[in-house]
N, C-alpha and C. Protein backbone atom coordinates (compact mmCIF):
# COMPACT_ATOMS: atom_id res chain seq x y z
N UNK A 1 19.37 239.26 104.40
CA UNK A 1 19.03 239.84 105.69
C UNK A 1 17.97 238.96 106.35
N UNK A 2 18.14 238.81 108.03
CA UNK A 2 17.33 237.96 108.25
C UNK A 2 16.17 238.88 108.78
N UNK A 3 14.98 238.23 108.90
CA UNK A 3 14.20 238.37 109.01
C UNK A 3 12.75 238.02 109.57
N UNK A 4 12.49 238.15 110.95
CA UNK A 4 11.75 237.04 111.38
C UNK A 4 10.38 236.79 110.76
N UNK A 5 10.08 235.77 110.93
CA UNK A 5 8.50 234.78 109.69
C UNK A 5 7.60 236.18 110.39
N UNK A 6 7.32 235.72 111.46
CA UNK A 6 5.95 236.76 111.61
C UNK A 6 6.37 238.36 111.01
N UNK A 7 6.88 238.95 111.00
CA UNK A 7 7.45 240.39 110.59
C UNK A 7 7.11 240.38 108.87
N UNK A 8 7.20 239.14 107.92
CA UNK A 8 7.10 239.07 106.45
C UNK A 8 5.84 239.46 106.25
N UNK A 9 5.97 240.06 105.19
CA UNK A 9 4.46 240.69 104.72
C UNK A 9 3.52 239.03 104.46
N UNK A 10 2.39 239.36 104.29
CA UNK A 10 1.19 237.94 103.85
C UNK A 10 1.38 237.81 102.81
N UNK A 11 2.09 238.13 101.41
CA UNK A 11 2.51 238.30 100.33
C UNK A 11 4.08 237.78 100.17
N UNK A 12 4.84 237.35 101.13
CA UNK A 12 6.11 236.95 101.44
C UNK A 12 6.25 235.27 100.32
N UNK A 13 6.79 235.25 99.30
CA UNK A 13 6.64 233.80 98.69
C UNK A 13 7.00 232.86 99.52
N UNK A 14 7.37 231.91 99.54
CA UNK A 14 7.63 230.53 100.50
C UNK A 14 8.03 229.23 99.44
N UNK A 15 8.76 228.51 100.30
CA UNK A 15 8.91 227.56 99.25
C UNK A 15 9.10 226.52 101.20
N UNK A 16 8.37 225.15 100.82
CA UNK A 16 8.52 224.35 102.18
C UNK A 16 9.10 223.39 101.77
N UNK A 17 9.35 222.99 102.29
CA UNK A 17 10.82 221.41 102.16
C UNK A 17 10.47 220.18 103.73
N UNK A 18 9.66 219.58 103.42
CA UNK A 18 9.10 218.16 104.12
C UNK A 18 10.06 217.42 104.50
N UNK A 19 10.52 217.17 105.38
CA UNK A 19 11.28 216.24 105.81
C UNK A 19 10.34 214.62 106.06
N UNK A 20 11.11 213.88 105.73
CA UNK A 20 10.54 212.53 105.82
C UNK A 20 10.46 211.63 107.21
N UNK A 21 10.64 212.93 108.02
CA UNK A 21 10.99 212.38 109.61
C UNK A 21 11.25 213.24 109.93
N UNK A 22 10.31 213.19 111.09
CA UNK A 22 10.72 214.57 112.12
C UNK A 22 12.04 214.68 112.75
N UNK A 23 12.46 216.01 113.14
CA UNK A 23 13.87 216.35 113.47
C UNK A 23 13.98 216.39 114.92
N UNK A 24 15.24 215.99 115.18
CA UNK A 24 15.76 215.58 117.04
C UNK A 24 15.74 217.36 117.41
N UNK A 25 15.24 217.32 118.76
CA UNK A 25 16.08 218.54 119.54
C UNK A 25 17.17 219.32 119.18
N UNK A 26 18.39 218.13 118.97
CA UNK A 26 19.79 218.54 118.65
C UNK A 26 19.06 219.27 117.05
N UNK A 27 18.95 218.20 115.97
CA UNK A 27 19.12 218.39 115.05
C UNK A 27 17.99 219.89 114.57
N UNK A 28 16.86 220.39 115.50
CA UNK A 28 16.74 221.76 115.64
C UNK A 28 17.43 222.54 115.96
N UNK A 29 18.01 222.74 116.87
CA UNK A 29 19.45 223.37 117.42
C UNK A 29 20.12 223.41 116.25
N UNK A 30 20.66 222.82 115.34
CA UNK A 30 21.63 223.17 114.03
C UNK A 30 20.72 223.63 113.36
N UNK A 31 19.27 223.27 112.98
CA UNK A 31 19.01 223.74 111.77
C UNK A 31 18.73 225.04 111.84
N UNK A 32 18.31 225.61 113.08
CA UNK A 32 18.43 227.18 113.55
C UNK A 32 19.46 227.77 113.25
N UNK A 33 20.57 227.26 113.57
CA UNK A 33 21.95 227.81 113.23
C UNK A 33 22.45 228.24 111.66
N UNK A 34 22.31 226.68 111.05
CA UNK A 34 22.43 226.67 109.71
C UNK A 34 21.65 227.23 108.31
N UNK A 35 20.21 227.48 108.75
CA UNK A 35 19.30 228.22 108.21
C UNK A 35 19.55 229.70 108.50
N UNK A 36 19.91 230.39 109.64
CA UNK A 36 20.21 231.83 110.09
C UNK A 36 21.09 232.44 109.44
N UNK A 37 22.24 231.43 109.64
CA UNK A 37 23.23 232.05 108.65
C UNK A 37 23.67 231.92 107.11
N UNK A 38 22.46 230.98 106.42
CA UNK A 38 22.01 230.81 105.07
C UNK A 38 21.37 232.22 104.98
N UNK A 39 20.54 232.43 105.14
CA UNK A 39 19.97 233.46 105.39
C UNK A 39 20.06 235.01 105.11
N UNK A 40 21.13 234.83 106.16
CA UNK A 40 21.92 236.31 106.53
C UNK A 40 22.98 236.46 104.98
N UNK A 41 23.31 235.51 104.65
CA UNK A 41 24.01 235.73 103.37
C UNK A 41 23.29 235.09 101.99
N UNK A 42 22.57 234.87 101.93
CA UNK A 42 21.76 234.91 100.69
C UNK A 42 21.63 236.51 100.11
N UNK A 43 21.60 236.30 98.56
CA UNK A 43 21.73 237.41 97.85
C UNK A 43 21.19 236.77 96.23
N UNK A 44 20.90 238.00 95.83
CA UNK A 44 20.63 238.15 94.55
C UNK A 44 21.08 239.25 94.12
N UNK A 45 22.19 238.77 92.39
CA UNK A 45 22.84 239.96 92.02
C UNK A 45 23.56 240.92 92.89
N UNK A 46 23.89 240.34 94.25
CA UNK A 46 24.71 240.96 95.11
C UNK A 46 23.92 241.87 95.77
N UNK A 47 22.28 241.69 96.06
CA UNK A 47 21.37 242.16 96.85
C UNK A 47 21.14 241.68 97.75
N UNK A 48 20.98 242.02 99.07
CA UNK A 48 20.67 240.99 100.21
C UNK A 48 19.40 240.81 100.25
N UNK A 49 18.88 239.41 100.74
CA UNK A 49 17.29 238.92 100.60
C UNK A 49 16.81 239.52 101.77
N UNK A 50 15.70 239.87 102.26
CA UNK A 50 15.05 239.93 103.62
C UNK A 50 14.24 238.55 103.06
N UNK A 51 14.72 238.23 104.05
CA UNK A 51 14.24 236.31 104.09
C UNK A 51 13.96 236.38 105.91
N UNK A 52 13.04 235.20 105.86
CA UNK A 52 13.02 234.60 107.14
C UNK A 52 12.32 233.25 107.22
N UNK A 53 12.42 232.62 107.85
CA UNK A 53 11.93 230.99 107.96
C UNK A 53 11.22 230.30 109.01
N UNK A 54 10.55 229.24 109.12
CA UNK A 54 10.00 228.14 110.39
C UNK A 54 10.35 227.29 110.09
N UNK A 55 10.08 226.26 111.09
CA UNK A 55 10.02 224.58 111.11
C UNK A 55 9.45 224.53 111.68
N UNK A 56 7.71 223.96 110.92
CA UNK A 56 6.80 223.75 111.78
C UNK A 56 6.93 222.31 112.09
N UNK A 57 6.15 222.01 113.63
CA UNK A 57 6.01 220.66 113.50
C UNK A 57 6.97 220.01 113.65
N UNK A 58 8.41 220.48 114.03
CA UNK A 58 9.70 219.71 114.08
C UNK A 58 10.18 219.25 112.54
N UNK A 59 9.22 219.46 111.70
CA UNK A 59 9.29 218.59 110.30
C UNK A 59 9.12 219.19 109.37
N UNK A 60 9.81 219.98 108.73
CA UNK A 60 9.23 221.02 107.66
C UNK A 60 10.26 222.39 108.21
N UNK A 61 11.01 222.49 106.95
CA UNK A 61 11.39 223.89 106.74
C UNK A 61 10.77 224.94 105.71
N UNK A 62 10.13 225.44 105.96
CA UNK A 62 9.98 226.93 105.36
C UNK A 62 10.38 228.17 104.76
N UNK A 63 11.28 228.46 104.41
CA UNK A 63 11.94 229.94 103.50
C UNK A 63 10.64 230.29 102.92
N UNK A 64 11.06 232.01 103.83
CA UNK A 64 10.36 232.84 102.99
C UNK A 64 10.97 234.29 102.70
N UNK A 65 10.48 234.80 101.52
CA UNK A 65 11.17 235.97 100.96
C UNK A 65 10.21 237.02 100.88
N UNK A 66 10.58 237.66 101.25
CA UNK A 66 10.10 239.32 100.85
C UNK A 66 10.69 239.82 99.88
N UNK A 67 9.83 240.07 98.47
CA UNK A 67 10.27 240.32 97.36
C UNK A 67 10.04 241.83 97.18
N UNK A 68 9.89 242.52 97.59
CA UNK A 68 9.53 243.93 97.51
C UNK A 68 10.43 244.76 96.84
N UNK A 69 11.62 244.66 97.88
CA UNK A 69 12.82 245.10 97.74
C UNK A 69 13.68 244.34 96.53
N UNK A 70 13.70 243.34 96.33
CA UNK A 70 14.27 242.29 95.52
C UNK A 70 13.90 241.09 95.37
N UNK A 71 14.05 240.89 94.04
CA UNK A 71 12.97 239.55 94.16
C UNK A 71 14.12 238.26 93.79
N UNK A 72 13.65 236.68 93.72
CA UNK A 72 14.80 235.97 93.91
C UNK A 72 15.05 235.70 92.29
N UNK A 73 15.93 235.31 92.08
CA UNK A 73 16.69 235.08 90.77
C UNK A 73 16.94 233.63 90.57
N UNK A 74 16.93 232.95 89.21
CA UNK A 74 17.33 231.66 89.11
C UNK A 74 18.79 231.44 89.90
N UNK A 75 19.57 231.71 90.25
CA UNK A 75 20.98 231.73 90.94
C UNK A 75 20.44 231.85 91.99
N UNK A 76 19.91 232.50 92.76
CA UNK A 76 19.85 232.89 94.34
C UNK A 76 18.55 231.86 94.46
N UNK A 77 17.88 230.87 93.96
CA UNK A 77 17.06 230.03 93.91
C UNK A 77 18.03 228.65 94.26
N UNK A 78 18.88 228.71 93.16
CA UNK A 78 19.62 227.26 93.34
C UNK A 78 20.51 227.27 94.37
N UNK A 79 21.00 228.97 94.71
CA UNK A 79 21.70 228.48 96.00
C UNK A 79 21.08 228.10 97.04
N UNK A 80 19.55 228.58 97.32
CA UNK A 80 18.62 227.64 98.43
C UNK A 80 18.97 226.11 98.16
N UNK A 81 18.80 225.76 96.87
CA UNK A 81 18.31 224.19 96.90
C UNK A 81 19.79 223.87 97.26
N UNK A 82 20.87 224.16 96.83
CA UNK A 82 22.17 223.52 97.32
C UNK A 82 22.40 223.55 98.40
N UNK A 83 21.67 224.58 99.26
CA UNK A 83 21.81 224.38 100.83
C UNK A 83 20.85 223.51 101.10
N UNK A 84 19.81 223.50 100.61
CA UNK A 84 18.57 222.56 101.57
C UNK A 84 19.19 220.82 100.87
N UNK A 85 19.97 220.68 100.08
CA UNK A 85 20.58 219.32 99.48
C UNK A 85 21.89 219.25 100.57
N UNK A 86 22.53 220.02 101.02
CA UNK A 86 23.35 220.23 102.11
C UNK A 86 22.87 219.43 103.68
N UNK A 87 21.95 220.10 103.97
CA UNK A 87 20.76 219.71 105.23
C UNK A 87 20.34 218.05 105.08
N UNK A 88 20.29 217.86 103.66
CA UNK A 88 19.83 216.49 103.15
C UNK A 88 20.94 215.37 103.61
N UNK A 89 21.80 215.94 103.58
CA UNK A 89 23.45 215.40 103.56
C UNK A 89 23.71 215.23 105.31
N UNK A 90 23.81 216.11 105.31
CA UNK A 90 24.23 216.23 106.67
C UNK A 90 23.03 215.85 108.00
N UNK A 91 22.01 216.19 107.75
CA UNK A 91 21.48 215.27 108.77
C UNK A 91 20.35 213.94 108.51
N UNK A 92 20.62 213.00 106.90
CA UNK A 92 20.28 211.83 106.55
C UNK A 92 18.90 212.05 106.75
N UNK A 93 18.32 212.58 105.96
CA UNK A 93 16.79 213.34 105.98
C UNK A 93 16.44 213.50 104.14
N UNK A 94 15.19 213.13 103.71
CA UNK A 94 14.78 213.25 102.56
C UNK A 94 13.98 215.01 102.48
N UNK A 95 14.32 215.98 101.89
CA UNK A 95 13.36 217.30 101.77
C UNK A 95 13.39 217.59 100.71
N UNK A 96 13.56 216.91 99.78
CA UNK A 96 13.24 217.40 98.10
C UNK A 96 12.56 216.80 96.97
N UNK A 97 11.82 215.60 97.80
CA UNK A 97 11.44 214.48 97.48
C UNK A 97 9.72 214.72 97.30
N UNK A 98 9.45 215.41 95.82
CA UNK A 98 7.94 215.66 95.55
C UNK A 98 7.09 214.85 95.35
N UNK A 99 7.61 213.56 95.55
CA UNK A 99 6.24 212.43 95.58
C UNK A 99 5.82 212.10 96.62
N UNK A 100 6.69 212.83 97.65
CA UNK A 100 5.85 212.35 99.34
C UNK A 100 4.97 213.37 99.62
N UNK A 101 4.45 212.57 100.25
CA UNK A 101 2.47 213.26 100.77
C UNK A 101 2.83 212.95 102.40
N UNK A 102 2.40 214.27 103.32
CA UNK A 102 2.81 214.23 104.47
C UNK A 102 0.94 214.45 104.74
N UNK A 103 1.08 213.88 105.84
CA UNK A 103 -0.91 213.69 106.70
C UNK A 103 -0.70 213.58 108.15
N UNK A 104 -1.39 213.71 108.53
CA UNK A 104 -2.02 213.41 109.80
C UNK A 104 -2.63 211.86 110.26
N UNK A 105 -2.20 211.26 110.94
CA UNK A 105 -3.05 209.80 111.35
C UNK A 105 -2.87 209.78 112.62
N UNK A 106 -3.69 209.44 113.31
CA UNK A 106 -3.51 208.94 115.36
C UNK A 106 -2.66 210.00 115.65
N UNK A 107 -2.90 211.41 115.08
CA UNK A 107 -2.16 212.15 115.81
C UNK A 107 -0.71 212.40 115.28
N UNK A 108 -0.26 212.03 114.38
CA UNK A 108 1.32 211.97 114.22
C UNK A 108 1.52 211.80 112.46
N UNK A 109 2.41 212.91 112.38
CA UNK A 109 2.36 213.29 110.94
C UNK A 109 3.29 211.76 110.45
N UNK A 110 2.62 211.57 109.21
CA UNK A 110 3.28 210.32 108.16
C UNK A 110 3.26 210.32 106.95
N UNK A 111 4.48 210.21 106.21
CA UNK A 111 5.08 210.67 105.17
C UNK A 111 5.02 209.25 103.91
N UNK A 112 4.01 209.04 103.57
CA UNK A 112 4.45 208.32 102.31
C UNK A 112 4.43 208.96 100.81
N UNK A 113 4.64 207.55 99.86
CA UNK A 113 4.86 208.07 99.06
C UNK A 113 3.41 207.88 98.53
N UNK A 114 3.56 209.28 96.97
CA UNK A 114 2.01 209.67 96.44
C UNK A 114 1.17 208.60 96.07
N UNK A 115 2.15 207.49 95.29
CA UNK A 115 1.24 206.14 94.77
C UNK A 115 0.89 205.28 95.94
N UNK A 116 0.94 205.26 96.74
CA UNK A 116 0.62 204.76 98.39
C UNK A 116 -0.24 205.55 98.50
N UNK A 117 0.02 206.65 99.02
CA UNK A 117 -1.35 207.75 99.61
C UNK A 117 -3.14 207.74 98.48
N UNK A 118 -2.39 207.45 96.85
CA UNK A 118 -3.51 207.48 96.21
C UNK A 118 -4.33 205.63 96.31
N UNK A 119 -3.66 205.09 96.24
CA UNK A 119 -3.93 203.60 96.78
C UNK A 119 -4.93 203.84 97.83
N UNK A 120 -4.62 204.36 99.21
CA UNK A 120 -4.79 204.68 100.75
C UNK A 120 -5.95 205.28 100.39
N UNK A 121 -6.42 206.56 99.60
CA UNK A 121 -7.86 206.94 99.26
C UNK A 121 -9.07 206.22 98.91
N UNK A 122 -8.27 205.86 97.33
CA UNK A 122 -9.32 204.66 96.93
C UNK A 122 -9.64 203.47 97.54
N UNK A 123 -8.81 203.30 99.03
CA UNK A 123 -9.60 202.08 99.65
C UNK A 123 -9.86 202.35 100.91
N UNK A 124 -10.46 203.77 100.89
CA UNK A 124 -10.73 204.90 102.29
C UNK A 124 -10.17 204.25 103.44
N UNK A 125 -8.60 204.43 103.20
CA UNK A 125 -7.90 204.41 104.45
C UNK A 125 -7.17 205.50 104.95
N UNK A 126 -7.81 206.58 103.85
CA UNK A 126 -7.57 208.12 103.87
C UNK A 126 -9.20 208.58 103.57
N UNK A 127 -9.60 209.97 103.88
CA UNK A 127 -10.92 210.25 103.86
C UNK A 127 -10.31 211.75 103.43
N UNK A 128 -12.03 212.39 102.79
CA UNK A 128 -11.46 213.53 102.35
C UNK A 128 -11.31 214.69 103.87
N UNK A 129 -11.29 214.09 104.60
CA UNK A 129 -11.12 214.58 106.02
C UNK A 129 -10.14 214.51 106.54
N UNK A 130 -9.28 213.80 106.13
CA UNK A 130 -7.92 213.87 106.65
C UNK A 130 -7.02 214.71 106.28
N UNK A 131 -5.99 215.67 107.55
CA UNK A 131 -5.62 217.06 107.46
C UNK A 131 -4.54 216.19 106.53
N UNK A 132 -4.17 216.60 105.70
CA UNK A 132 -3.05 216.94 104.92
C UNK A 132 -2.56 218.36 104.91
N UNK A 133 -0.69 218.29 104.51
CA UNK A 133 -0.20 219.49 104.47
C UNK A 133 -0.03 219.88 102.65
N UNK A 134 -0.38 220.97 102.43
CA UNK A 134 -0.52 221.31 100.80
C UNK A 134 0.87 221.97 100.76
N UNK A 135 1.85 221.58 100.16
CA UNK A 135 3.00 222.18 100.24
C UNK A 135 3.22 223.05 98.70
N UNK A 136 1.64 222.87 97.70
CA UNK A 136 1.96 223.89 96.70
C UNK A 136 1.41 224.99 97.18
N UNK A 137 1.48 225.46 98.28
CA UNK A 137 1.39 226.73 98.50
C UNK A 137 2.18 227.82 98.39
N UNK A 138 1.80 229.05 98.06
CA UNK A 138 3.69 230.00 97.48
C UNK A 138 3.77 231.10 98.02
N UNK A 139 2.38 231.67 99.47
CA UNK A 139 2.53 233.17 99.68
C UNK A 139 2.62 232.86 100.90
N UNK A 140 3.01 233.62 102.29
CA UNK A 140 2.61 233.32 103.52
C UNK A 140 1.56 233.09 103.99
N UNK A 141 0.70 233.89 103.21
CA UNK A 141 -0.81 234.28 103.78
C UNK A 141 -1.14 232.83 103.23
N UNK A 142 -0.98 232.34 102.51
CA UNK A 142 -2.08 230.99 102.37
C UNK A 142 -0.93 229.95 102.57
N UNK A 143 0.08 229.97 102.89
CA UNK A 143 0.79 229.14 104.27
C UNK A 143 0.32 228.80 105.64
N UNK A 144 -0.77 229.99 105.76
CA UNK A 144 -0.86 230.28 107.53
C UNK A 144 -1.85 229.78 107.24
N UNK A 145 -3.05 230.05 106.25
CA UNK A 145 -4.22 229.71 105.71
C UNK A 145 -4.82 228.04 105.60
N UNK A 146 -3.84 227.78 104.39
CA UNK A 146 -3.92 226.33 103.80
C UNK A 146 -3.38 225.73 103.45
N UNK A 147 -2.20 225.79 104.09
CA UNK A 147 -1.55 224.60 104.22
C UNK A 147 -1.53 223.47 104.92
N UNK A 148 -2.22 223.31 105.95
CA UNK A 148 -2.52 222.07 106.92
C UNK A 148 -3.82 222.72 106.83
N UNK A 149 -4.30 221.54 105.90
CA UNK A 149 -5.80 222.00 105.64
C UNK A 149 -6.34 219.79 105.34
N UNK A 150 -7.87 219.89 105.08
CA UNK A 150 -8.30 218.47 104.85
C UNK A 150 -8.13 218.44 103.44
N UNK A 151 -7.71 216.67 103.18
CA UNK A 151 -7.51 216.12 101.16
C UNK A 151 -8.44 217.09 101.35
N UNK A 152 -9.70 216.84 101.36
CA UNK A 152 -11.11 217.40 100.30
C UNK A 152 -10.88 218.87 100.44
N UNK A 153 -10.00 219.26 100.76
CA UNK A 153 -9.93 220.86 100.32
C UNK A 153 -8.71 221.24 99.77
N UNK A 154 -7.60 220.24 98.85
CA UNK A 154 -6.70 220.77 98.55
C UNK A 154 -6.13 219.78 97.11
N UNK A 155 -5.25 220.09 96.90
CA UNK A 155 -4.94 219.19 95.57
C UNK A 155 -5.46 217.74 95.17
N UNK A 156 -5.40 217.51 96.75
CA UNK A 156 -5.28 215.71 96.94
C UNK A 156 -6.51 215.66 96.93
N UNK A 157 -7.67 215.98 96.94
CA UNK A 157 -9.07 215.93 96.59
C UNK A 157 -9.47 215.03 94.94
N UNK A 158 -8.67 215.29 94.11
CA UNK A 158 -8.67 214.38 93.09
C UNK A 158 -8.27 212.78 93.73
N UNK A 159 -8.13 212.71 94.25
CA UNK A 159 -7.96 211.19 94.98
C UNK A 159 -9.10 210.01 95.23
N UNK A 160 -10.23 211.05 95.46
CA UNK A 160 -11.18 210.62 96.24
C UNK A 160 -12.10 210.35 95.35
């Protein structure tokens, strides 16, 4: 069942998926489409999810679940990832790829990879001031919270 993001409780789990490049107009236009009706038919054990989602930033998809009613299952887990490996496919986009570190520089989010970004610290061409997005985040409430938060306040703080 869909479900719009703001309506999910602050307790709603989340799982975010980084794209390695921001997405065209068009290619918002489908992913609205294609995420809605992922969505609307997702299930567990033949339960319907109240799910709902964003794309912040043009760059970044979001699923989130309201587990109240039902919570997600190893099966109704992998059918996310086979759709978000779908999305991967179809519009030539990296989102499953856990060694990229997405930041902020001159304004414009940039996606490298972690042994780059930790390089980029130790020769402060990153500061613990620079917004990074923390994508181990798992509830809404500290989605909205801290997830685009500075390194020095989030995982990547060991960097420095």
């Amino acid at each position: 069942m869909l479900v719009p993001f703001s309506q999910l409780p602050d307790h709603a789990r989340i799982w975010i998926y980084p794209s390695n490049r921001k997405f065209t107009d068009i290619e918002i236009s489908q992913l609205h489409s294609d995420v809605e009706q992922f969505l609307v038919e997702w299930t567990a054990h033949g339960s319907s999810l109240h799910a709902g989602y964003c794309i912040p930033h043009h760059q970044f998809i979001v699923l989130a679940l309201n587990e109240d009613d039902q919570k997600a299952t190893g099966c109704s887990i992998d059918k996310s990832v086979h759709f978000i490996q779908s999305l991967e496919q179809s519009l030539a986009v990296t989102l499953l790829d856990k060694m990229n570190v997405n930041f902020i520089e001159n304004d414009v989010i940039k996606t490298i990879d972690l042994k780059v970004f930790k390089k980029r610290a130790k020769a402060k061409g990153i500061s613990p001031k620079t917004i990074v997005f923390n994508h181990l985040v798992t509830t809404k409430v500290d989605f909205e919270n801290h997830w685009e938060t500075t390194a020095g306040q989030s995982w990547h703080s060991r960097f420095f």
